[in-house]
Each structure stands twice: as structure tokens, then as C-alpha cells.
C-alpha atoms as a PDB file:
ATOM      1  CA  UNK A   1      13.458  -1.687 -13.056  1.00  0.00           C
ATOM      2  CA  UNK A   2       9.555  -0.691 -12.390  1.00  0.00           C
ATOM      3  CA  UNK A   3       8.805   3.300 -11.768  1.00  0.00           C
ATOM      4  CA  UNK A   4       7.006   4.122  -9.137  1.00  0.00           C
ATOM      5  CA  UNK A   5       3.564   5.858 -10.245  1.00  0.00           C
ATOM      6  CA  UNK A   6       3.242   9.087  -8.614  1.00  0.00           C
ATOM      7  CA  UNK A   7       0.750  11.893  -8.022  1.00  0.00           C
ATOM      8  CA  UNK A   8      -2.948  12.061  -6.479  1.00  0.00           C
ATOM      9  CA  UNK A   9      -4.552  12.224  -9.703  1.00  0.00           C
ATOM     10  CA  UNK A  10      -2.548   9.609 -11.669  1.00  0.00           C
ATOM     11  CA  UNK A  11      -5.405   7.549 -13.455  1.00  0.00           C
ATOM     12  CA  UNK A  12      -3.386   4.132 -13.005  1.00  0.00           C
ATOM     13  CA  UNK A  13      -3.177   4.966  -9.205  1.00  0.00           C
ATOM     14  CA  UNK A  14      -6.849   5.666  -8.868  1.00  0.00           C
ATOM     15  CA  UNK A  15      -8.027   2.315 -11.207  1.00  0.00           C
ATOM     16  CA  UNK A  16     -10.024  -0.598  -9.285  1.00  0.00           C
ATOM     17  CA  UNK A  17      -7.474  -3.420 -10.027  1.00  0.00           C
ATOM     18  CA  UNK A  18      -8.652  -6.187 -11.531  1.00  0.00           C
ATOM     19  CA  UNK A  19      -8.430 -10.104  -9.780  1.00  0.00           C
ATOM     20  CA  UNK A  20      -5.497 -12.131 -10.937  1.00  0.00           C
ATOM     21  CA  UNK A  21      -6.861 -15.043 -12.427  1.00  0.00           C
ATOM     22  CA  UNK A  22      -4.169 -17.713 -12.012  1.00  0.00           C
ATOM     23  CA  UNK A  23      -0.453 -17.153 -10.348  1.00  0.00           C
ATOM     24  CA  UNK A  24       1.738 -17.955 -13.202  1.00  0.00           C
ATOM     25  CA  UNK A  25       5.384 -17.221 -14.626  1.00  0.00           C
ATOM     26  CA  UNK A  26       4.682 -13.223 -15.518  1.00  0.00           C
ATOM     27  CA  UNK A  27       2.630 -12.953 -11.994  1.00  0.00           C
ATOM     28  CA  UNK A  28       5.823 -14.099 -10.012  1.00  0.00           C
ATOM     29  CA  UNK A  29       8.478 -11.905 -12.465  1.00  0.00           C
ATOM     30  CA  UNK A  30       5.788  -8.954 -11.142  1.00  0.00           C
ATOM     31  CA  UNK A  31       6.620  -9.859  -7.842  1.00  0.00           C
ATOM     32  CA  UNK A  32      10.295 -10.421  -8.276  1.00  0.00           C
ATOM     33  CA  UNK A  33       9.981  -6.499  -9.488  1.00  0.00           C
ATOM     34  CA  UNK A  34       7.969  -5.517  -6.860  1.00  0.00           C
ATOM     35  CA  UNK A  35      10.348  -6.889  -4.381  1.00  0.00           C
ATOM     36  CA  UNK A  36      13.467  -5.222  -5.701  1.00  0.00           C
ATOM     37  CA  UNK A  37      11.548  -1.684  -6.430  1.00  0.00           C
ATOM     38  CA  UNK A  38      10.493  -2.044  -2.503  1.00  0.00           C
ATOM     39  CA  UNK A  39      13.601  -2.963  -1.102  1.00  0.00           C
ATOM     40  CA  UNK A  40      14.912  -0.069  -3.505  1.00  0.00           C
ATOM     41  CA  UNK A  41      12.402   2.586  -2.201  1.00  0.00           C
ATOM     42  CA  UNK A  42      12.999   1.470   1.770  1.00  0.00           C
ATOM     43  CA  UNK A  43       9.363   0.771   2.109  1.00  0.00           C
ATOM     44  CA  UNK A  44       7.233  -1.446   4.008  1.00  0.00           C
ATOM     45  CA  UNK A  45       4.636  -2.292   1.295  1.00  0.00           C
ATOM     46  CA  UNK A  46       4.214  -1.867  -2.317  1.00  0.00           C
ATOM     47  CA  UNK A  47       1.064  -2.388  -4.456  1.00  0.00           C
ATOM     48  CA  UNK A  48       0.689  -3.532  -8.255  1.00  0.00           C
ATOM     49  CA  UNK A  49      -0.800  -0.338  -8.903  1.00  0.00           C
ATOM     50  CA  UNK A  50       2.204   1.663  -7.962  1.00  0.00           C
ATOM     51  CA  UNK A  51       4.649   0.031 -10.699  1.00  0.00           C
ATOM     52  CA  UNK A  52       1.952   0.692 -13.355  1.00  0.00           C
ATOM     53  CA  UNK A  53      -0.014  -2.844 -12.765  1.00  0.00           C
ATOM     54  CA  UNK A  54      -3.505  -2.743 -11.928  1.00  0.00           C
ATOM     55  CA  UNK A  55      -3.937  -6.353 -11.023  1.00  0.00           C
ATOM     56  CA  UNK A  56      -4.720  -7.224  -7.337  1.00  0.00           C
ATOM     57  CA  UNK A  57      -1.131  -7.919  -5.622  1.00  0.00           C
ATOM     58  CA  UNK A  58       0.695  -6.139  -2.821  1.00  0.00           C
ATOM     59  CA  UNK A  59       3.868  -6.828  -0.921  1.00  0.00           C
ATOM     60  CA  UNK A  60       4.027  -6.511   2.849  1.00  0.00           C
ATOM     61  CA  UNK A  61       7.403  -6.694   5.147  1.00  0.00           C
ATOM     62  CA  UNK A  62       4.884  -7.546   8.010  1.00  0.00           C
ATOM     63  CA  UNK A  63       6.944  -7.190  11.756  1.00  0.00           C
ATOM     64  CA  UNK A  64       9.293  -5.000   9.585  1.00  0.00           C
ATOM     65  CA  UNK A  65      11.029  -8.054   8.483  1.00  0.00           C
ATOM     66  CA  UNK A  66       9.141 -10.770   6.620  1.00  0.00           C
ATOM     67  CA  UNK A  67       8.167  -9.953   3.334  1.00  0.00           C
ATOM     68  CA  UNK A  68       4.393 -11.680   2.410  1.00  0.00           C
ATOM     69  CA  UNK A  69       3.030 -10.972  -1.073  1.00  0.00           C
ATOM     70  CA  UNK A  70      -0.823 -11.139  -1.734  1.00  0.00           C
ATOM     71  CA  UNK A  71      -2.169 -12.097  -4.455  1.00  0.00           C
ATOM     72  CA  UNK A  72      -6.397 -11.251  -4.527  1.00  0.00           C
ATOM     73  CA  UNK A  73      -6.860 -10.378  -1.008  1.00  0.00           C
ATOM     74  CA  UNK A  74      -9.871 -10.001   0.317  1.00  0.00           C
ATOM     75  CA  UNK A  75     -10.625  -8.690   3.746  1.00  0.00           C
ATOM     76  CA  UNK A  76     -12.518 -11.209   5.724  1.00  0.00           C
ATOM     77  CA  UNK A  77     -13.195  -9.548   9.474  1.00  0.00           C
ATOM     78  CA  UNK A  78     -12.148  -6.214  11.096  1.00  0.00           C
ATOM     79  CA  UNK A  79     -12.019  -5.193  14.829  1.00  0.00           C
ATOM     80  CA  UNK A  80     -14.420  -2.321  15.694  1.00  0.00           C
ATOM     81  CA  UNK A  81     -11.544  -0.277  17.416  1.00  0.00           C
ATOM     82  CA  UNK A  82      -9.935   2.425  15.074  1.00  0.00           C
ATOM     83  CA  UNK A  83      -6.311   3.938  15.670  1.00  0.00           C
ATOM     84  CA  UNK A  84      -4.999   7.451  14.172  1.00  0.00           C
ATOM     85  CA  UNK A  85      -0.861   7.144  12.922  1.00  0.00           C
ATOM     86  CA  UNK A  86       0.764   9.186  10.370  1.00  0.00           C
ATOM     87  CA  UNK A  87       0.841   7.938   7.449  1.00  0.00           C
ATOM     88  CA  UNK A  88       2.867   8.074   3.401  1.00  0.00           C
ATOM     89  CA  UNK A  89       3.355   6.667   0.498  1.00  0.00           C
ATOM     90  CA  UNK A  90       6.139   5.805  -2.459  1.00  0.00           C
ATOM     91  CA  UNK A  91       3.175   7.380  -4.474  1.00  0.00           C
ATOM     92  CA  UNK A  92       3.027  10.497  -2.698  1.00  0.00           C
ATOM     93  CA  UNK A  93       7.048  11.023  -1.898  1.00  0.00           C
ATOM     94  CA  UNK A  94       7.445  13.670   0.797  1.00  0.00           C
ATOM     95  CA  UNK A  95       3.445  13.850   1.586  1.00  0.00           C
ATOM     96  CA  UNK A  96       2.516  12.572   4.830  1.00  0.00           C
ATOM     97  CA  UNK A  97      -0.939  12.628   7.019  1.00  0.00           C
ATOM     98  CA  UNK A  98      -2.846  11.211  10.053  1.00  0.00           C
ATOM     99  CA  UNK A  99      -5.355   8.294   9.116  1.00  0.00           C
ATOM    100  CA  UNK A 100      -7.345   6.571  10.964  1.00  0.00           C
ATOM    101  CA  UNK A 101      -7.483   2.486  10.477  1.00  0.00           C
ATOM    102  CA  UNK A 102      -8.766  -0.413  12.393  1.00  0.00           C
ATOM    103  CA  UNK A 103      -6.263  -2.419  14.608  1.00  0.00           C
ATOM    104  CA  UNK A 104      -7.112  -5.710  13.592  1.00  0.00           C
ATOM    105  CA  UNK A 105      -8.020  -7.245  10.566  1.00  0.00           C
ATOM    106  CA  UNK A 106      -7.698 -10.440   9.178  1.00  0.00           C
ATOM    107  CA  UNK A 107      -7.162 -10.886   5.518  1.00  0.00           C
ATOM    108  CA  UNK A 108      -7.372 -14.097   2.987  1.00  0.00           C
ATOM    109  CA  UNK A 109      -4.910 -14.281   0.020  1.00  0.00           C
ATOM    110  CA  UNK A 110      -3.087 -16.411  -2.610  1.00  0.00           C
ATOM    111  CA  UNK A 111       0.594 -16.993  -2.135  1.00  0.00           C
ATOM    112  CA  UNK A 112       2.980 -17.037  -4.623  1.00  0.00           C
ATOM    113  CA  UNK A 113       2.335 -20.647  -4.988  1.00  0.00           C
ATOM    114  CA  UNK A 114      -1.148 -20.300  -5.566  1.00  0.00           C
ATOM    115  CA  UNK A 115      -2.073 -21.336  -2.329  1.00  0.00           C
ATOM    116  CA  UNK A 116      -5.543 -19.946  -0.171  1.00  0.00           C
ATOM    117  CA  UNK A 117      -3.856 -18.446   3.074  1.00  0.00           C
ATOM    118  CA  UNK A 118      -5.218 -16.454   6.053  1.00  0.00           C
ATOM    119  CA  UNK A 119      -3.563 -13.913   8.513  1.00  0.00           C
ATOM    120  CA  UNK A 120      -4.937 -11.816  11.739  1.00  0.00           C
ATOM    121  CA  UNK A 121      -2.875  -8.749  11.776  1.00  0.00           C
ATOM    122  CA  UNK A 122      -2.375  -6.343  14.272  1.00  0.00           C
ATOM    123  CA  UNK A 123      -0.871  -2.884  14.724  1.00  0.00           C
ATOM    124  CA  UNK A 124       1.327  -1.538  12.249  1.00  0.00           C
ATOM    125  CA  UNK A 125       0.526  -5.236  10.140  1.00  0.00           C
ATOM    126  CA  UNK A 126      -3.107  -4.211  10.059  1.00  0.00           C
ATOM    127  CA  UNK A 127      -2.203  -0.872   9.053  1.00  0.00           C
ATOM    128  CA  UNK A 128      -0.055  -1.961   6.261  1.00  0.00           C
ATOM    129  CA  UNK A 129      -2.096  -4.175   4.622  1.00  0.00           C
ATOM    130  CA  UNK A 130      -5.262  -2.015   5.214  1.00  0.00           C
ATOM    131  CA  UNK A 131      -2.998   0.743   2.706  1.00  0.00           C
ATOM    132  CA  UNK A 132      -1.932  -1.596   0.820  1.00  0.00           C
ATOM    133  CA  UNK A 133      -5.335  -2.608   0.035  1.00  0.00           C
ATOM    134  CA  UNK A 134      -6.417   0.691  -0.442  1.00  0.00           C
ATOM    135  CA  UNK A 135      -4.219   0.946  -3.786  1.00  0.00           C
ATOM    136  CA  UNK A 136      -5.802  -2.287  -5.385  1.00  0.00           C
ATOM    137  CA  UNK A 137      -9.430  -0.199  -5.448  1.00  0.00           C
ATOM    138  CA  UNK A 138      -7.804   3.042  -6.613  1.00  0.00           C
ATOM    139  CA  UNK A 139      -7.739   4.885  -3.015  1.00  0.00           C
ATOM    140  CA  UNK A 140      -5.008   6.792  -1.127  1.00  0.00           C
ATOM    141  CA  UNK A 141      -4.433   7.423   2.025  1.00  0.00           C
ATOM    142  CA  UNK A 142      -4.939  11.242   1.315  1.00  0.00           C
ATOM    143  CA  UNK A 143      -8.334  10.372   0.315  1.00  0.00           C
ATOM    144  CA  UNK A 144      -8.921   9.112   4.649  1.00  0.00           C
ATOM    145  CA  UNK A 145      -6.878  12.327   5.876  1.00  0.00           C
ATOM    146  CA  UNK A 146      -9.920  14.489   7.753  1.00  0.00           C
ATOM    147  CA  UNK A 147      -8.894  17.515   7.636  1.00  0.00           C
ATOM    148  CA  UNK A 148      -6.303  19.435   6.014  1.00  0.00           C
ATOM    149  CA  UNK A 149      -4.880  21.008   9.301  1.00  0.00           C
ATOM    150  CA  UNK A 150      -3.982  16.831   9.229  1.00  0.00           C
ATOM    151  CA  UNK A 151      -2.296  16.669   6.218  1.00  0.00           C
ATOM    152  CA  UNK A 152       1.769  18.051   6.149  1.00  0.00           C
ATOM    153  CA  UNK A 153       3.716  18.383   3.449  1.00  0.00           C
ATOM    154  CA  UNK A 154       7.489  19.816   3.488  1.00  0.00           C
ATOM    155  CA  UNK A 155       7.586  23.118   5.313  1.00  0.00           C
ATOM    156  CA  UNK A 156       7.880  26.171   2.966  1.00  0.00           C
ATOM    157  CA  UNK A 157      10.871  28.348   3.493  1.00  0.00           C
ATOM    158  CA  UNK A 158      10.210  32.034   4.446  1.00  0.00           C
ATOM    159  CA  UNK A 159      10.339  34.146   1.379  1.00  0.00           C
ATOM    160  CA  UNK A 160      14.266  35.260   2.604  1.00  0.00           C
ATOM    161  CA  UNK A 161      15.520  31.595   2.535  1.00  0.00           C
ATOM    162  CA  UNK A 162      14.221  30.937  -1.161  1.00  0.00           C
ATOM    163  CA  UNK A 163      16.594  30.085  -3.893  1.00  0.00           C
END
């Protein structure tokens, strides 16, 4: 079972991953890790990075139900329209802000087979991969959240209701 890296400063969180060079047997037991820490954690992507890896691979359940992983992806084209949608992370359990992200984006990848694919995603797909993304060059989505006044964290209990 992988652990989930946590914490804004973590250096392995905050590493530019580097490119995988060729998909083979210990790239697709990663995956088969990733998966099953995902699934575990209830999330909607998960990132190398985030189980201690810094190699460039994510997972995405894209429409919330079909789970892609990427292996290199590269960003090829973005929309010029930008959308603000709360956002957090397995990293950064029980942290949560508004970030801003493009609505479109179309991104090229390997599959696990090794394969050259291409996707245009929209919506909450765009947004996904966009974080996703953000984790293979050592960024958080903290790092896009404008102001503090943004970013929430769990409430703090008046000073009466304190154990």
C-alpha cells in the first residue's frame, strides 16, 4: 500500500518529476498502486508525486467514472476562458480553496501500453488534469489560491467548545 505524501512543504511534493523513459513492468505495478491508493482515498486523480514517485504519471477518473492514466503528458493547447471552483487535494487533507483554471485543454500522453494518445477536456476533465499536472512540476493548488480570504481550512471552535 503507497502513503499519500502530505504537507505544503514536503520536498517530494514540490520536485519537477522527471519523464518516464519507457512504460515497462515497474511503471504499470506504479499504476496498479496508484489505482488502488485512489480508489482507497475516494479521489478523482492521483499523481506519482503523491505516493512518493517523482516520475511524470497521473491517474484521472475523467466524467467521474473512467479511469485514464498518463504517462508524460504534455499540454498541447488551452482555451483562453478561465473558470474559478473550489478546489483540494489527498496532499492537503481537509484544505480546500478557489482556483482559477482554463476550461479547455487538450493534453497528449502515453497509455499504459505505451501508446501516443490525445484528449480535449472540458469542465471538471480540464480541471482535473490541469491539477494533476500541477503535481508532476512540484506545484499545488495552494500555490494558484489569490488570496487568503480564498483559502478555508476547518473552522476553529470558539475557545468554550475546545477539548
Amino acid at each position: 500500500m503507497l502513503k499519500i505524501q502530505t504537507g505544503k512543504e514536503n520536498p517530494i511534493l514540490r520536485t519537477v518529476s522527471k519523464p518516464v523513459p519507457e512504460v515497462t513492468k515497474k511503471t504499470l505495478k506504479l499504476i496498479k498502486e496508484m489505482e488502488v491508493a485512489l480508489d482507497l482515498e475516494k479521489g478523482v486523480g492521483i499523481a506519482a508525486p503523491q505516493v512518493g514517485e517523482n516520475v511524470r504519471i497521473f491517474l484521472a477518473l475523467l466524467d467521474q467514472k473512467h479511469l485514464v492514466a498518463m504517462i508524460n503528458p504534455e499540454f498541447l493547447t488551452h482555451n483562453e476562458i478561465l473558470a474559478s471552483a473550489e478546489e483540494g487535494c489527498l496532499s492537503l487533507p481537509g484544505e480546500w480553496g478557489q482556483v482559477e483554471r482554463y476550461t479547455e485543454v487538450t493534453i497528449r500522453f502515453l497509455d499504459v501500453k505505451g501508446r501516443e494518445n490525445t484528449l480535449k477536456l472540458k469542465g471538471f476533465n480540464a480541471r482535473v488534469v490541469q491539477h494533476e499536472m500541477d503535481h508532476l512540476d512540484g506545484i499545488l493548488f495552494t500555490d494558484h489560491v489569490k488570496q487568503e480570504a480564498n483559502f478555508l481550512q476547518m473552522p476553529k471552535l470558539p475557545e468554550t467548545e475546545r477539548l
